[in-house]
Protein backbone atom coordinates (compact mmCIF):
# COMPACT_ATOMS: atom_id res chain seq x y z
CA UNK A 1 122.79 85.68 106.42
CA UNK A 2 122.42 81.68 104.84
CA UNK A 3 120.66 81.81 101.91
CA UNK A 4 119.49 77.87 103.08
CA UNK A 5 117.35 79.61 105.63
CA UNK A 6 114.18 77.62 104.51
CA UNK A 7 111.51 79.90 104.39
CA UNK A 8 108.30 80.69 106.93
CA UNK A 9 105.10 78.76 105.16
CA UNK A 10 102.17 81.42 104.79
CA UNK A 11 98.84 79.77 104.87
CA UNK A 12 95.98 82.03 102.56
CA UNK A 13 93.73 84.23 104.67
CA UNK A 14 90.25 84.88 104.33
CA UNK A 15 88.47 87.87 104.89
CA UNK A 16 87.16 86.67 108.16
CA UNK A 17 91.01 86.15 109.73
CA UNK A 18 92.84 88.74 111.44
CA UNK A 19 95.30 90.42 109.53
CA UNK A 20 98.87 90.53 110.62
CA UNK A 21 100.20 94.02 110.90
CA UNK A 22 104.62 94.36 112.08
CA UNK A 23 105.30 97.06 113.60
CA UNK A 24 109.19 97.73 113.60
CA UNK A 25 111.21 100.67 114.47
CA UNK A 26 111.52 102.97 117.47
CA UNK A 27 114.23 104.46 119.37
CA UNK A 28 117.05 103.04 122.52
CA UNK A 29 116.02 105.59 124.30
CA UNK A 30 113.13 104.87 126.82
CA UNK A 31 109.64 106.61 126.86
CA UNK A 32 111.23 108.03 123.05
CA UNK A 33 108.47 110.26 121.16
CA UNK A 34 108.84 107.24 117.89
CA UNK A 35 108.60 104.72 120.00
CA UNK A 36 105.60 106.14 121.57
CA UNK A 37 104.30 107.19 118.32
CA UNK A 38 104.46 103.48 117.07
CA UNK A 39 103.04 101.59 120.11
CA UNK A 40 99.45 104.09 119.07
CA UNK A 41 99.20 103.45 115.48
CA UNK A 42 99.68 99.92 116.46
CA UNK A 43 97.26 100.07 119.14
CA UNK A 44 94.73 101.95 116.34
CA UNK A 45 95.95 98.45 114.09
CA UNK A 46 94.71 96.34 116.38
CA UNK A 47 91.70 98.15 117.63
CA UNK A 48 90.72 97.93 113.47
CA UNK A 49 90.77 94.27 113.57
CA UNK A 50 94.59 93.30 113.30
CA UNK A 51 96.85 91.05 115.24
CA UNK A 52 99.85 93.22 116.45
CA UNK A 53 103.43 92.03 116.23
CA UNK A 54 106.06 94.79 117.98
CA UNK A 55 110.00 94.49 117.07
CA UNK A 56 111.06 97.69 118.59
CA UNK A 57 114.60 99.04 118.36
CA UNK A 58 115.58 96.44 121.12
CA UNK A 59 114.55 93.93 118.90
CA UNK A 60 116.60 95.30 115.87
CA UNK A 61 120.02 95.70 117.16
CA UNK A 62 121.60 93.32 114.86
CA UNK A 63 124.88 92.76 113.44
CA UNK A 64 125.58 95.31 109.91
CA UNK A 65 123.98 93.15 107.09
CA UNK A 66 125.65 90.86 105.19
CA UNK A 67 124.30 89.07 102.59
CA UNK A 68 127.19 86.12 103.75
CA UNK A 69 127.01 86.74 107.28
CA UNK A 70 126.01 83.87 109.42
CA UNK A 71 122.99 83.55 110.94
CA UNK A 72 121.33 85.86 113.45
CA UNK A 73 118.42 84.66 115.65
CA UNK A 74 117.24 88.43 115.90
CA UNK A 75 117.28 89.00 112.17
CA UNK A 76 116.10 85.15 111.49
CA UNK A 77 112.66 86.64 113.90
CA UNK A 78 112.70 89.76 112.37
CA UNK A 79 112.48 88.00 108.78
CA UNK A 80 109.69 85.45 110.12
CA UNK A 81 107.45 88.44 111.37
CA UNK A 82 107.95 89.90 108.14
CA UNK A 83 107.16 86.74 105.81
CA UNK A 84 103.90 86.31 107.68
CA UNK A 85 102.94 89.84 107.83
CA UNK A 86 99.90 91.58 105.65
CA UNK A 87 101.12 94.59 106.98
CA UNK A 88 103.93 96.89 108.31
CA UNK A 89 103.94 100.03 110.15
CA UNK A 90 107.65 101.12 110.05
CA UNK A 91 108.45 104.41 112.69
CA UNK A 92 112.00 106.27 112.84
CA UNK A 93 113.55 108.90 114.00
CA UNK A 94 115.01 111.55 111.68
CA UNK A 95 118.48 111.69 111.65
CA UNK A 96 120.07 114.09 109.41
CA UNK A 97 117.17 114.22 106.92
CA UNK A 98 117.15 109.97 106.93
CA UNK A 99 115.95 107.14 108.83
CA UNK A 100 117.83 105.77 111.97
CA UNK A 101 120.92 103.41 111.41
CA UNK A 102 118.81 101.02 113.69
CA UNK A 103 115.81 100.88 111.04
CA UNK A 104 117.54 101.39 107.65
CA UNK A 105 119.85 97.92 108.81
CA UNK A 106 116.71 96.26 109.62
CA UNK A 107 114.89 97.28 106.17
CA UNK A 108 118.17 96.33 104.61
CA UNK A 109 117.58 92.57 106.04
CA UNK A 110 114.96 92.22 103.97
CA UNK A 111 117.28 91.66 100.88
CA UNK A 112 117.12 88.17 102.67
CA UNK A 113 113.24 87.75 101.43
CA UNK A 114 113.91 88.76 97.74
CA UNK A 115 113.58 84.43 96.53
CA UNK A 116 110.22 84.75 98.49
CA UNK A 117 106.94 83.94 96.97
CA UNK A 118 106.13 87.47 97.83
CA UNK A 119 109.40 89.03 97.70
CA UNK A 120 110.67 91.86 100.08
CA UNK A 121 107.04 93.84 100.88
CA UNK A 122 105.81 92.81 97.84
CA UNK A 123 101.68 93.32 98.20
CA UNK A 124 101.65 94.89 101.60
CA UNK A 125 100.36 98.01 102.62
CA UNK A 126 103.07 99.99 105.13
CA UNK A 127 102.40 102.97 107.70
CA UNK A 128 105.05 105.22 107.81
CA UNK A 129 105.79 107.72 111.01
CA UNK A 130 108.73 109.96 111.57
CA UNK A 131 109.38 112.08 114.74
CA UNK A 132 112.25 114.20 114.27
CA UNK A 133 112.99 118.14 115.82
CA UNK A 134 111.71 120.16 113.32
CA UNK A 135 110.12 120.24 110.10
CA UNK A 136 112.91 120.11 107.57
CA UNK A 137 114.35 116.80 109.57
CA UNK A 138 110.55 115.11 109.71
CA UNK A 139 109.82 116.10 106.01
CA UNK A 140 112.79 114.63 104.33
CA UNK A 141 112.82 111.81 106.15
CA UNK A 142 109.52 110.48 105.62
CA UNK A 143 109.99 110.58 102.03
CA UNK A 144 113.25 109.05 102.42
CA UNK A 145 110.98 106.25 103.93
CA UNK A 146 108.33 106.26 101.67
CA UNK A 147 111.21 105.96 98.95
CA UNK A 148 112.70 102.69 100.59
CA UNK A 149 109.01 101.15 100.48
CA UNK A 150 108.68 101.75 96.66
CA UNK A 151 111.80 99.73 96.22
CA UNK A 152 111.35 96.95 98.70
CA UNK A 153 107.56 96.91 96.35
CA UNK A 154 105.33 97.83 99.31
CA UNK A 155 102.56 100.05 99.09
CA UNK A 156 103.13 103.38 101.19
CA UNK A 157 99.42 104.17 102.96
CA UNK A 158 98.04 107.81 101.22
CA UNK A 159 98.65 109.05 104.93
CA UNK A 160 102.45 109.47 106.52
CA UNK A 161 102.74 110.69 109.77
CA UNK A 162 105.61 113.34 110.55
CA UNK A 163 105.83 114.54 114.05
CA UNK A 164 107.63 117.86 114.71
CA UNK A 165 109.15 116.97 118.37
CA UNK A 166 109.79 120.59 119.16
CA UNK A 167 105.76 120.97 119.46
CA UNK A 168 105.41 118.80 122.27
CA UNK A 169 103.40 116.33 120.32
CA UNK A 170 102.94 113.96 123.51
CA UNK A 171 101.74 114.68 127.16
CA UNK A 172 103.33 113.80 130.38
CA UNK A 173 101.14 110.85 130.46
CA UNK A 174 103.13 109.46 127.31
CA UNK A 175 99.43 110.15 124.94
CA UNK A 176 99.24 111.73 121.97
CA UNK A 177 98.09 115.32 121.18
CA UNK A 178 94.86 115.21 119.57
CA UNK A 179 96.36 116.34 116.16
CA UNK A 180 98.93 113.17 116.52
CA UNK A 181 96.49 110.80 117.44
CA UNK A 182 94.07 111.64 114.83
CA UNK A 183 97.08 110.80 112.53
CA UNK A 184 98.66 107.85 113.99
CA UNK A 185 95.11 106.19 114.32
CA UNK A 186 94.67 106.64 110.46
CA UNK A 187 97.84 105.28 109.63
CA UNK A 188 97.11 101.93 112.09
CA UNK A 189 93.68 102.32 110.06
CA UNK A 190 94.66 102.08 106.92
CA UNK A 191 97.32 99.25 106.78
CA UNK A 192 94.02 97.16 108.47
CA UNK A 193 92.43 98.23 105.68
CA UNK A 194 94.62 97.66 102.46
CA UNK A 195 95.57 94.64 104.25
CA UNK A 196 91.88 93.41 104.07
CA UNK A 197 91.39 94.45 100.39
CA UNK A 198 94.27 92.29 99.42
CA UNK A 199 93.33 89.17 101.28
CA UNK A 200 93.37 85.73 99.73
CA UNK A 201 94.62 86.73 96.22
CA UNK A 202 96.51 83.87 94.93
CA UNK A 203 99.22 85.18 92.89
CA UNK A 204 99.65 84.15 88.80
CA UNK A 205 103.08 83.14 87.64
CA UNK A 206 105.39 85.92 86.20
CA UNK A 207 104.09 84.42 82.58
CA UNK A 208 100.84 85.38 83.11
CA UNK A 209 101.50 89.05 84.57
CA UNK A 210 103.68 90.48 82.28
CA UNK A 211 102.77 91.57 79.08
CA UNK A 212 101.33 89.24 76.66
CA UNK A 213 104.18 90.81 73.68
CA UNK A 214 107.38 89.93 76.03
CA UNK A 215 109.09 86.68 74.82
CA UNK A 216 110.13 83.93 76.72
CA UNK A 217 113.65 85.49 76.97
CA UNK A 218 112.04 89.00 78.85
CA UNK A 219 110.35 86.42 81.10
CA UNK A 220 113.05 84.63 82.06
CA UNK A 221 115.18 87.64 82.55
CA UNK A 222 112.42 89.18 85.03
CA UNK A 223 112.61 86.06 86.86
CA UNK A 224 116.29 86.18 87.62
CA UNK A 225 116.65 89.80 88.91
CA UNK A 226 113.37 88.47 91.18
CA UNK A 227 110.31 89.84 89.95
């Protein structure tokens, strides 16, 4: 990816503007329980008040990163979504007790948003939802999830959503047990929400936020790894 990519301008919301709320992940294969799982807590998203943005797993086949790649028009809208976004609902499958290849190569784009004004999720509440057969699978790879949030400085919702495939979570009609729905509409709920509570906060520069004792020298050393 260029680093010259100028970046996407975000204008300051107020509370009466519709928050923005990504939803990426899913699965290649059609009518998939994650991708179903996703298209309700966005659904629940939008029905709270949000606009809705989908990049499914279509949308995220891209190239390995590379921080010195060239440029990628799928990664370049994935990024754009992203930079505008109050909000993220991120949904995988559980592969081997982790996230999808498909997902954890689109989270890993996000290295591209760490000279940002908000850097990486920095301030932005994110769903998380894992289907995966069985509990073990579902359980390890939610936190594995939740994990990648914390470090890309998102805020995990209190509620993540693991869905045990092998108990026919969804219907023939493609809808959601009631357990499952109750769930996935919380999540959707809940990034709204957080989204909401952090609207229109102009942010102080790094001088201001850390602590008063640090020297100019801390500062300036915070600033270069990209706090």
């Amino acid at each position: 990816m260029s680093a010259a990519v100028p970046a996407v301008e975000r204008e300051p919301r107020t509370v009466r503007d519709r928050p923005v709320v990504v939803g990426i992940g899913g699965t290649l294969r059609a009518g998939s329980s994650t991708s179903r799982a996703l298209e309700h807590a966005l659904a629940a998203a939008e029905h709270a008040g949000a606009e809705v943005v989908l990049l499914g797993a279509e949308a995220l086949q891209l190239p390995l990163y590379d921080p010195a790649g060239p440029e990628n028009a799928a990664a370049e809208r994935l990024l754009a979504e992203i930079r505008r976004a109050d909000g993220l609902i991120v949904a995988s499958p559980g592969y081997h007790g982790g996230p999808s290849g498909v997902v954890k190569n689109a989270l890993d784009y996000l290295e591209e948003l760490r000279t940002d004004e908000r850097p990486y999720l920095d301030g932005r509440a994110v769903g998380v939802v894992v289907c995966a057969a069985g509990w073990q699978a579902t359980i390890t790879t939610l936190a594995s999830l939740r994990s990648i949030v914390h470090a890309l400085r998102g805020w995990p919702t209190p509620l993540g959503v693991a869905i045990n495939s092998m108990e026919a979570p969804f219907g023939e009609d493609g809808r959601p047990c009631e357990r499952v729905a109750a769930q996935l509409a919380t999540v959707g709920q809940q990034v709204v929400e957080f989204a909401n509570r952090g609207e229109a906060r102009p942010r102080r520069p790094l001088a201001e936020r850390v602590d008063g004792r640090r020297g100019v020298e801390d500062v300036a050393r915070v600033e270069r790894r990209g706090a």
